[in-house]
PDB file of N, CA and C in Angstrom:
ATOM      1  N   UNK A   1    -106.583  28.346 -30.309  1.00  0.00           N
ATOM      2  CA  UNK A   1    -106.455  27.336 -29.281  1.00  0.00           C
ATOM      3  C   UNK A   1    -106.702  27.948 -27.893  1.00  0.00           C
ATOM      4  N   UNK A   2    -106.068  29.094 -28.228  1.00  0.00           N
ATOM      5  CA  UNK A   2    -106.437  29.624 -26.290  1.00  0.00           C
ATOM      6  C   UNK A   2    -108.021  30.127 -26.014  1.00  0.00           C
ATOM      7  N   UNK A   3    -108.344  30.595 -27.064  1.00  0.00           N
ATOM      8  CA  UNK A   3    -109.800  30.779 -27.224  1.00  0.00           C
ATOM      9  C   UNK A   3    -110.439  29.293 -26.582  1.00  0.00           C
ATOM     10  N   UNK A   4    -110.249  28.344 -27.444  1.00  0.00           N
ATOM     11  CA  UNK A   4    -111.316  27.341 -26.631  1.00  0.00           C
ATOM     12  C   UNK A   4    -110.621  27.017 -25.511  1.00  0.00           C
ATOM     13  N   UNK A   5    -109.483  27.178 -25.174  1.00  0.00           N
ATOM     14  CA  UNK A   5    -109.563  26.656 -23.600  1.00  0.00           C
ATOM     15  C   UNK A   5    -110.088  27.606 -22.671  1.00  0.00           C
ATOM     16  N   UNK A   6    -110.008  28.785 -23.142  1.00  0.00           N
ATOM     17  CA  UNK A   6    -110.896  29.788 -21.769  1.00  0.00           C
ATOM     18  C   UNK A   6    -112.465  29.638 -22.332  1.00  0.00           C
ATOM     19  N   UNK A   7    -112.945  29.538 -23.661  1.00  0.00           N
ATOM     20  CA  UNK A   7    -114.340  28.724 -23.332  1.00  0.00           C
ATOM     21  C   UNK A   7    -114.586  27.932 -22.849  1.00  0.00           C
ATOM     22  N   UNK A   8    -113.826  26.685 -23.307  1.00  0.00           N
ATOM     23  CA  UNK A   8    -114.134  25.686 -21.925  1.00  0.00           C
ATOM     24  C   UNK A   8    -113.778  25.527 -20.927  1.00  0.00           C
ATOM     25  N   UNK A   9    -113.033  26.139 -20.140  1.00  0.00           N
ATOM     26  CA  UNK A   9    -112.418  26.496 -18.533  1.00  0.00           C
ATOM     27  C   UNK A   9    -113.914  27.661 -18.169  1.00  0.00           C
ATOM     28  N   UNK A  10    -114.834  28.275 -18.949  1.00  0.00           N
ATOM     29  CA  UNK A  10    -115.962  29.332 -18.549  1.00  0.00           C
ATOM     30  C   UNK A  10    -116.660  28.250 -18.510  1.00  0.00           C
ATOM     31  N   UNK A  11    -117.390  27.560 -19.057  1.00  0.00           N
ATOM     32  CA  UNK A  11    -118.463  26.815 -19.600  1.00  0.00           C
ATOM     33  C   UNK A  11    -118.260  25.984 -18.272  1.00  0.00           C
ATOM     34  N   UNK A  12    -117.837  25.411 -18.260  1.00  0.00           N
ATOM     35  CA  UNK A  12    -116.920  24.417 -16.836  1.00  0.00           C
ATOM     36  C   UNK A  12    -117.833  24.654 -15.796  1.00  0.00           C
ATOM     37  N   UNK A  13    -117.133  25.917 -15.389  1.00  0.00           N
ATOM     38  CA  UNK A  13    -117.332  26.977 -14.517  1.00  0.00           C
ATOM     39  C   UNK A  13    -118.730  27.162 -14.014  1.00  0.00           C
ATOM     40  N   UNK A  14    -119.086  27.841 -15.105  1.00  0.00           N
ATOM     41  CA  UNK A  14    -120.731  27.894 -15.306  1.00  0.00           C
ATOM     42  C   UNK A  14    -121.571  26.650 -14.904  1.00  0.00           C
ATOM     43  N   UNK A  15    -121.280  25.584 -15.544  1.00  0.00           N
ATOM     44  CA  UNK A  15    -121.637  24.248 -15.295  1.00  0.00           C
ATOM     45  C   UNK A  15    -121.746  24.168 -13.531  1.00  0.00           C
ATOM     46  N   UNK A  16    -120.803  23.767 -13.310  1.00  0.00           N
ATOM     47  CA  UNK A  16    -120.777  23.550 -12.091  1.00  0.00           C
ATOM     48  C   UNK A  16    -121.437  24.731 -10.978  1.00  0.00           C
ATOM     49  N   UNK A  17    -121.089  25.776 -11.200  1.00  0.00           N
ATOM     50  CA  UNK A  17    -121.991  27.322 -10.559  1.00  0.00           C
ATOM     51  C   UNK A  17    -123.764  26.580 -10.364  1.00  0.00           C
ATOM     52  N   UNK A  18    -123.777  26.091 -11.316  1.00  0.00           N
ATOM     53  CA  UNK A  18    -125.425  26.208 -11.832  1.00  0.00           C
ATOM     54  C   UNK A  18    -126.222  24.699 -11.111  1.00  0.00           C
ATOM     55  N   UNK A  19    -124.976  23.362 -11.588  1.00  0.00           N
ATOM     56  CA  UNK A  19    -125.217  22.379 -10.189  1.00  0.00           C
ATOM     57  C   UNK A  19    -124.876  22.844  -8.803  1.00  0.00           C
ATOM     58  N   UNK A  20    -124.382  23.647  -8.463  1.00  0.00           N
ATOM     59  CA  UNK A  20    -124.300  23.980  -6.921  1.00  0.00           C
ATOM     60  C   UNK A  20    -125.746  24.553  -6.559  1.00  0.00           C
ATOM     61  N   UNK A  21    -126.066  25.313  -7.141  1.00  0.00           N
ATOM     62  CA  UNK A  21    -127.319  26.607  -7.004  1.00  0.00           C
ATOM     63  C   UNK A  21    -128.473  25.195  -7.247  1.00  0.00           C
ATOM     64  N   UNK A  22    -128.340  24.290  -8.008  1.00  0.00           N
ATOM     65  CA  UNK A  22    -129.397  23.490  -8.369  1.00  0.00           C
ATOM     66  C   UNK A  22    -129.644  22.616  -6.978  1.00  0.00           C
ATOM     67  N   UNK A  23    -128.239  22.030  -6.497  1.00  0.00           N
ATOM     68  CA  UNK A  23    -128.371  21.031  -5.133  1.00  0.00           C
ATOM     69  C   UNK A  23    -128.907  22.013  -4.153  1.00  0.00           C
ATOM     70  N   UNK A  24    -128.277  23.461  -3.927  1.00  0.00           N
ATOM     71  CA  UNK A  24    -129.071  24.465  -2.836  1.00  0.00           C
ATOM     72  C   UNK A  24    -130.177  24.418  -2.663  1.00  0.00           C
ATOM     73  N   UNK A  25    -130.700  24.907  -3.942  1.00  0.00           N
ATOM     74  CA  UNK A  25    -132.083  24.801  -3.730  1.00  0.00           C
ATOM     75  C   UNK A  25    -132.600  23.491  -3.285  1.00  0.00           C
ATOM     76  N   UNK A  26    -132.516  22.307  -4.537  1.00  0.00           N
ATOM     77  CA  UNK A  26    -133.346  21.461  -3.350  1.00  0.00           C
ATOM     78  C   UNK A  26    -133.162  21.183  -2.080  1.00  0.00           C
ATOM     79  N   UNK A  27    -132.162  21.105  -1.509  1.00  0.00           N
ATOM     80  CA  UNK A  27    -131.805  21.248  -0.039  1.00  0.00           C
ATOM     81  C   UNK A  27    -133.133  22.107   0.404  1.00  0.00           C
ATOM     82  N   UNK A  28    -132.650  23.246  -0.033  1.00  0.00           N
ATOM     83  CA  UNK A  28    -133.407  24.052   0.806  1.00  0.00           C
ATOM     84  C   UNK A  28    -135.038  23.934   0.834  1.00  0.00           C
ATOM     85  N   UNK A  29    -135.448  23.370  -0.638  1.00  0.00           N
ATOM     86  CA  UNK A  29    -136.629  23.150  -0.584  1.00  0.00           C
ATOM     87  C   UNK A  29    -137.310  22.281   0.407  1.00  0.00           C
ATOM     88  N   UNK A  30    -136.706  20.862   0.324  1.00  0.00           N
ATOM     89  CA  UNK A  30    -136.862  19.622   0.715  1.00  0.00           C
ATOM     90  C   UNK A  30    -137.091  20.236   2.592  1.00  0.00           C
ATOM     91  N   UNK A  31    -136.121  20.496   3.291  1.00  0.00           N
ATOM     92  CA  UNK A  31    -136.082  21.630   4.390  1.00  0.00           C
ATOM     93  C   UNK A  31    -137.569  22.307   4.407  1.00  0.00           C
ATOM     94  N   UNK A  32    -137.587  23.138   3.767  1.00  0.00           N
ATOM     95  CA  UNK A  32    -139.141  23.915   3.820  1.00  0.00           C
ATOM     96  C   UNK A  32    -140.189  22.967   3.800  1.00  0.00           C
ATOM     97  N   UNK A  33    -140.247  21.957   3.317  1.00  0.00           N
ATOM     98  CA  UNK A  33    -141.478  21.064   3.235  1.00  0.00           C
ATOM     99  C   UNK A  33    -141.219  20.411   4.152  1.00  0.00           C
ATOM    100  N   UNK A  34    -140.508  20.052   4.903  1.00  0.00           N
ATOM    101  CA  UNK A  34    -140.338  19.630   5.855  1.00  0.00           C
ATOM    102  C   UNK A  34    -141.106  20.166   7.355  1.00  0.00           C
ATOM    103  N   UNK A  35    -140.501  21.616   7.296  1.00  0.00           N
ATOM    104  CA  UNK A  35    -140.806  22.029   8.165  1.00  0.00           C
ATOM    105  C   UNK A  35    -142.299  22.653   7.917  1.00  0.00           C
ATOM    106  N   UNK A  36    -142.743  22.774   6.589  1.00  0.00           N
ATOM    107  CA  UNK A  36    -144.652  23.329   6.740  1.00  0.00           C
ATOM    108  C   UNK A  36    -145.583  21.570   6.701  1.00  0.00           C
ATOM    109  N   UNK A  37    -144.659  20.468   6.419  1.00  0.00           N
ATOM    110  CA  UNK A  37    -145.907  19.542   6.869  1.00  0.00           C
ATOM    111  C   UNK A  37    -145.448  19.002   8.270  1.00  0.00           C
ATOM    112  N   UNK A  38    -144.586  19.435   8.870  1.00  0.00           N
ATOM    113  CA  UNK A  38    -144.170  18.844  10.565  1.00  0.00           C
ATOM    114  C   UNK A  38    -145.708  18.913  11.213  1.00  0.00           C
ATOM    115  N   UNK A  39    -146.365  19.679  11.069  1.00  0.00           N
ATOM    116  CA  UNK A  39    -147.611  19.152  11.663  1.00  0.00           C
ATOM    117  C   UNK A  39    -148.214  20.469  12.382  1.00  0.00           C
ATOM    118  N   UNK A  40    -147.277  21.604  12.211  1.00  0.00           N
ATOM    119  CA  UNK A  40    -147.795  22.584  12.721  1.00  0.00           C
ATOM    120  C   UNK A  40    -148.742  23.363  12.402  1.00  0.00           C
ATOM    121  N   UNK A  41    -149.849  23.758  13.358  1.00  0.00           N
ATOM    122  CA  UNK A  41    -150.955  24.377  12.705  1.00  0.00           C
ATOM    123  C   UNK A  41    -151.221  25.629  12.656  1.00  0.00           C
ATOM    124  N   UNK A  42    -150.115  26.395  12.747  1.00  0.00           N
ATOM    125  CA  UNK A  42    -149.944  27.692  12.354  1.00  0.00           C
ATOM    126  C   UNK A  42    -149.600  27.747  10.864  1.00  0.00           C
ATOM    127  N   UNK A  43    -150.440  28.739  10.501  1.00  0.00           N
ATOM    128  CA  UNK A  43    -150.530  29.154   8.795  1.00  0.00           C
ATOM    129  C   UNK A  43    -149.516  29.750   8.708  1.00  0.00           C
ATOM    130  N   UNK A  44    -148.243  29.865   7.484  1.00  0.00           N
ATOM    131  CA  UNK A  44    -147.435  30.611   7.982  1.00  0.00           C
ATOM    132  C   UNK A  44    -147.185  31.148   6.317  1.00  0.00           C
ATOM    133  N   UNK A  45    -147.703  32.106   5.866  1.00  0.00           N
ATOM    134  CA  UNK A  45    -147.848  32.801   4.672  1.00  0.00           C
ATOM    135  C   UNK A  45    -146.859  32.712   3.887  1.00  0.00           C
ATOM    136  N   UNK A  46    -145.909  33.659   4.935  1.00  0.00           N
ATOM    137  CA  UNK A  46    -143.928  33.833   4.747  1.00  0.00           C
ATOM    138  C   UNK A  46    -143.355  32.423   4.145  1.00  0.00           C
ATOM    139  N   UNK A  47    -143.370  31.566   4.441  1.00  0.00           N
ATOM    140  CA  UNK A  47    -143.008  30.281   4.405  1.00  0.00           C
ATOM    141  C   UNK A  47    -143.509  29.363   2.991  1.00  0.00           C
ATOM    142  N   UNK A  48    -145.182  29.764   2.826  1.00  0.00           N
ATOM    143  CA  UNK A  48    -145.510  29.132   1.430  1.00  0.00           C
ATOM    144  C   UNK A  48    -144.977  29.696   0.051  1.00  0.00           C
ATOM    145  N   UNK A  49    -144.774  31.275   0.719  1.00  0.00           N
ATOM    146  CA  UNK A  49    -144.366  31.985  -0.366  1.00  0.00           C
ATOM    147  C   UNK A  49    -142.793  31.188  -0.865  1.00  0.00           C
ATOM    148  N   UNK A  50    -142.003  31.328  -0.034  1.00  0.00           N
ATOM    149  CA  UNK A  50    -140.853  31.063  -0.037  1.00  0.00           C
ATOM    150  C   UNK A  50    -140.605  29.960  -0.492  1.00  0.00           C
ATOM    151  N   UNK A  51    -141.497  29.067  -0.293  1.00  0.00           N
ATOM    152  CA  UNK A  51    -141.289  27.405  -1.016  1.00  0.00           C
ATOM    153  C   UNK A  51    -141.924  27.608  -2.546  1.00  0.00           C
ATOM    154  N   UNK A  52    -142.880  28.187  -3.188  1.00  0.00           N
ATOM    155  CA  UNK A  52    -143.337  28.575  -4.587  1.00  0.00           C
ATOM    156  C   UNK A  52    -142.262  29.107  -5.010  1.00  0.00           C
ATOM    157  N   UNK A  53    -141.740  30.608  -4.331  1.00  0.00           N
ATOM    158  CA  UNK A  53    -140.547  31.036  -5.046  1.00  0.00           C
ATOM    159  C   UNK A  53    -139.318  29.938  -5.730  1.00  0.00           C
ATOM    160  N   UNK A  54    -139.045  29.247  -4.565  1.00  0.00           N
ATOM    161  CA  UNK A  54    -138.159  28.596  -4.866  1.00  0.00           C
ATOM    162  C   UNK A  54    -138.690  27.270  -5.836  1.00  0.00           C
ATOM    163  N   UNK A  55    -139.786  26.863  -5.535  1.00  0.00           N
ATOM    164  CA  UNK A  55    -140.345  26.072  -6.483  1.00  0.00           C
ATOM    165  C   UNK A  55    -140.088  26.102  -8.318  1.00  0.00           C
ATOM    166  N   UNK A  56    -140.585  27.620  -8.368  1.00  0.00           N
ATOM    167  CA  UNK A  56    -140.563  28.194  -9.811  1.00  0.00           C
ATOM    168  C   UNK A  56    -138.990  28.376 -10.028  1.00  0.00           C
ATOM    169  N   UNK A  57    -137.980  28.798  -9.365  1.00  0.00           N
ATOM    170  CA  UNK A  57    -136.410  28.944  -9.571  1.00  0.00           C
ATOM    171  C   UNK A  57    -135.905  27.499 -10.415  1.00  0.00           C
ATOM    172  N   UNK A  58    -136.378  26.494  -9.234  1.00  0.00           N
ATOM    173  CA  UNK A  58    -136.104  25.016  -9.595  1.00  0.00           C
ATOM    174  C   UNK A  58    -137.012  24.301 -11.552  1.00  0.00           C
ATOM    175  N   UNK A  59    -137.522  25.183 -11.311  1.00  0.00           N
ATOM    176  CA  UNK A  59    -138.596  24.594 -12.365  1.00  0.00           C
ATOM    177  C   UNK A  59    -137.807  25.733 -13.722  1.00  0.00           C
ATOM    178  N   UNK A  60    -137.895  26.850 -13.573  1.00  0.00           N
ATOM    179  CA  UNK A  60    -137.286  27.105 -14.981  1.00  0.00           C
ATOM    180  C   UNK A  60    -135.658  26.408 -14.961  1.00  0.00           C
ATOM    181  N   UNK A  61    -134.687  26.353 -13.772  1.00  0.00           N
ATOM    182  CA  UNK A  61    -133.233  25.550 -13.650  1.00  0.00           C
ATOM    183  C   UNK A  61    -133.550  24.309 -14.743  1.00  0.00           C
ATOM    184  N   UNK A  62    -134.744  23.426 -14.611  1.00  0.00           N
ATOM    185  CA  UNK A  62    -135.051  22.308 -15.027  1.00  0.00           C
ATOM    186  C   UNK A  62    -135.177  22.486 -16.527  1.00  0.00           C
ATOM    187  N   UNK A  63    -135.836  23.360 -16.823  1.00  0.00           N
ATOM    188  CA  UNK A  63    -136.203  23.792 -18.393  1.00  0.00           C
ATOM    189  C   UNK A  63    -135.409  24.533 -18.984  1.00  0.00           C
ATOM    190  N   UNK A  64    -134.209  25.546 -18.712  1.00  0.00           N
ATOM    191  CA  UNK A  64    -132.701  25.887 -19.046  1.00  0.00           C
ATOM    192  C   UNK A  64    -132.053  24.329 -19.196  1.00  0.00           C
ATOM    193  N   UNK A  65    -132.005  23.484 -18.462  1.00  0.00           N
ATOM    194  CA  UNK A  65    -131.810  22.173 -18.915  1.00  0.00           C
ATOM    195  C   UNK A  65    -132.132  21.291 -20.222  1.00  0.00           C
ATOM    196  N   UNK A  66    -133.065  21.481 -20.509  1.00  0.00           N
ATOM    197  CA  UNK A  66    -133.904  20.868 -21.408  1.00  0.00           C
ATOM    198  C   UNK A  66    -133.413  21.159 -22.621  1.00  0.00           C
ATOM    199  N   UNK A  67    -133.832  23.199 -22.841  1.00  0.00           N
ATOM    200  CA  UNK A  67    -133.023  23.365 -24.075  1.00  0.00           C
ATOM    201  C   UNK A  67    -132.177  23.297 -24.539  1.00  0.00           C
ATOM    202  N   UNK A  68    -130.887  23.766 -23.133  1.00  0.00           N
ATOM    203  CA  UNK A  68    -129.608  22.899 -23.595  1.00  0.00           C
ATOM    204  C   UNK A  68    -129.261  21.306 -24.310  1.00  0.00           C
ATOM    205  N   UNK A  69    -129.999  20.971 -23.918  1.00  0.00           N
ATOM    206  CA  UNK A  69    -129.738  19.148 -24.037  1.00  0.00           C
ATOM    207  C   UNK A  69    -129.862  19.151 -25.528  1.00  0.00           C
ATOM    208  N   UNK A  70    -131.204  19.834 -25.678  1.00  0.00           N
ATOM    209  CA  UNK A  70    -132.093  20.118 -27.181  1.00  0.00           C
ATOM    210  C   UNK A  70    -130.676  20.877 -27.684  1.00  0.00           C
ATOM    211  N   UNK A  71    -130.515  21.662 -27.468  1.00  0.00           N
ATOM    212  CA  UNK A  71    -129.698  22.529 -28.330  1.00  0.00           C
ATOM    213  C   UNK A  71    -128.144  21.971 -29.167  1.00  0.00           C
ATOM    214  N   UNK A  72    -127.721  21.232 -28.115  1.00  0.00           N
ATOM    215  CA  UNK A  72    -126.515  20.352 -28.005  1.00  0.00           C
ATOM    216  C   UNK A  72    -126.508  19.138 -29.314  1.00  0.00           C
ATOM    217  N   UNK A  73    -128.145  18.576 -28.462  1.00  0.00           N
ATOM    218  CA  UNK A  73    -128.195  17.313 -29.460  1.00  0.00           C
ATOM    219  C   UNK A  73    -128.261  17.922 -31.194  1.00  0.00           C
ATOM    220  N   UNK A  74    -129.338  19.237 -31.721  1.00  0.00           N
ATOM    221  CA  UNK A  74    -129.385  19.212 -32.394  1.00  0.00           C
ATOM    222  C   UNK A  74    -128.036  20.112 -33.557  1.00  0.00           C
ATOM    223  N   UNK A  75    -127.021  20.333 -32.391  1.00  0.00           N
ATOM    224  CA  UNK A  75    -125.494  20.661 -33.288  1.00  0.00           C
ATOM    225  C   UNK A  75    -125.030  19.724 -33.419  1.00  0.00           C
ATOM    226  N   UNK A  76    -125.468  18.612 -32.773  1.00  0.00           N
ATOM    227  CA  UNK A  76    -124.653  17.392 -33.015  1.00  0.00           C
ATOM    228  C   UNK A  76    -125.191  16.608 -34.658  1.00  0.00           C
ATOM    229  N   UNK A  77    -126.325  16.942 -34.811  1.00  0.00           N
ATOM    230  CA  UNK A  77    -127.025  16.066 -35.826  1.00  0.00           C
ATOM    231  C   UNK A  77    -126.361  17.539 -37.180  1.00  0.00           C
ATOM    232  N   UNK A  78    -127.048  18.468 -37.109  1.00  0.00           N
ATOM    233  CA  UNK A  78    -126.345  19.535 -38.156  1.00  0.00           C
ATOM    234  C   UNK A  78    -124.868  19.144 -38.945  1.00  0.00           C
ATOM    235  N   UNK A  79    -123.617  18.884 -37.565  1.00  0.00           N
ATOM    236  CA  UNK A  79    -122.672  18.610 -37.235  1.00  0.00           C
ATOM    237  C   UNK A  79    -122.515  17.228 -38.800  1.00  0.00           C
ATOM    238  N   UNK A  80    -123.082  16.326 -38.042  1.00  0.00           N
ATOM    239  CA  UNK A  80    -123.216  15.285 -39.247  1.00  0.00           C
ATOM    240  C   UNK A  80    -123.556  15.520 -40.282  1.00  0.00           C
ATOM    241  N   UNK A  81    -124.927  15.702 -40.512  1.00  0.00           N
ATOM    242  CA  UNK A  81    -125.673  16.168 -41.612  1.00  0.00           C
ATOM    243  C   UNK A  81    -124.528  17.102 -42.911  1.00  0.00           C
ATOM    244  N   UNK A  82    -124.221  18.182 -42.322  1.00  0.00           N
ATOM    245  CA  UNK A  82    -123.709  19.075 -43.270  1.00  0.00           C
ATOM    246  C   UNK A  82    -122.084  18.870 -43.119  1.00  0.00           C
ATOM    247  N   UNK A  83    -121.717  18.238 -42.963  1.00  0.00           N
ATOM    248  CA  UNK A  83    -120.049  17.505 -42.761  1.00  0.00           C
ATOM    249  C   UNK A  83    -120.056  16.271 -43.299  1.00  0.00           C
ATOM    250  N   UNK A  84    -120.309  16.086 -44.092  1.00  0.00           N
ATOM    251  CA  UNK A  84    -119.982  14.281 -44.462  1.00  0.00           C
ATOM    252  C   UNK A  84    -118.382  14.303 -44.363  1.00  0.00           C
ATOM    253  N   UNK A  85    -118.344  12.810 -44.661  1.00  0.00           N
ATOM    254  CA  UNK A  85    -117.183  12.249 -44.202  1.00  0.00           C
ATOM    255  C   UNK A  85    -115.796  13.099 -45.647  1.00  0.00           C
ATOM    256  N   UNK A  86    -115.076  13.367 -45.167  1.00  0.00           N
ATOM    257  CA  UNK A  86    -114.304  13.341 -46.151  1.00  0.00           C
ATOM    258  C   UNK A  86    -113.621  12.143 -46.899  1.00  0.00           C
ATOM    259  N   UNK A  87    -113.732  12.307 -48.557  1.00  0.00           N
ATOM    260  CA  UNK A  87    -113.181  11.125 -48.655  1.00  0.00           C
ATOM    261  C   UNK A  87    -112.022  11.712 -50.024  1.00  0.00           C
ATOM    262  N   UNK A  88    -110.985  10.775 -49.235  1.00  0.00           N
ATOM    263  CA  UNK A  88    -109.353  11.025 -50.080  1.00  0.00           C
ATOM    264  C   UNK A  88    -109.185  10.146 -51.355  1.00  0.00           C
ATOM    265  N   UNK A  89    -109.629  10.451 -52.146  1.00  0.00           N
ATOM    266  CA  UNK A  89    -108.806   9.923 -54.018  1.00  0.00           C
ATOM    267  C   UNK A  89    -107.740   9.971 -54.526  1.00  0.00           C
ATOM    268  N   UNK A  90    -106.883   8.991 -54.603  1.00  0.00           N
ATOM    269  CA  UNK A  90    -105.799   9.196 -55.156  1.00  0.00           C
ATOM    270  C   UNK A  90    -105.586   8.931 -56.297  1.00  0.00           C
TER     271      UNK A  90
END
């Protein structure tokens, strides 16, 4: 029992760690595009880099997503599959 509550008090944890870092970034992205289409016509190298970087961060965040979902759903079906219902005879 104490086992799963400090897994799920970590997992939690993690969870939420990973939506914070997820809202940062776009913040921060949304910000950067902001400021390279304001209209300025200085090329600014530093700046494109920095929005790709963060681009690709956001993009695997998105696909760590995915498999989870995948991963989840398919313990859930296993879960069924190889557990049938128990049934009591008296």
């Amino acid at each position: 029992m104490e086992f799963r509550s400090e897994t799920i008090s970590y997992s939690k944890a993690k969870c939420k760690e990973f939506k914070n870092r997820e809202t940062y970034l776009q913040g921060k992205l949304d910000a950067l595009d902001n400021e390279i289409c304001r209209g300025n016509n200085h090329f600014n190298q530093q700046l494109l880099d920095e929005y790709e970087s963060i681009k690709t961060e956001l993009k695997d965040i998105n696909e760590k997503k995915g498999k989870e979902a995948m991963f989840h759903s398919k313990a859930r079906w296993l879960k069924k599959v190889r557990n049938p219902p128990i049934i009591f005879s008296i």
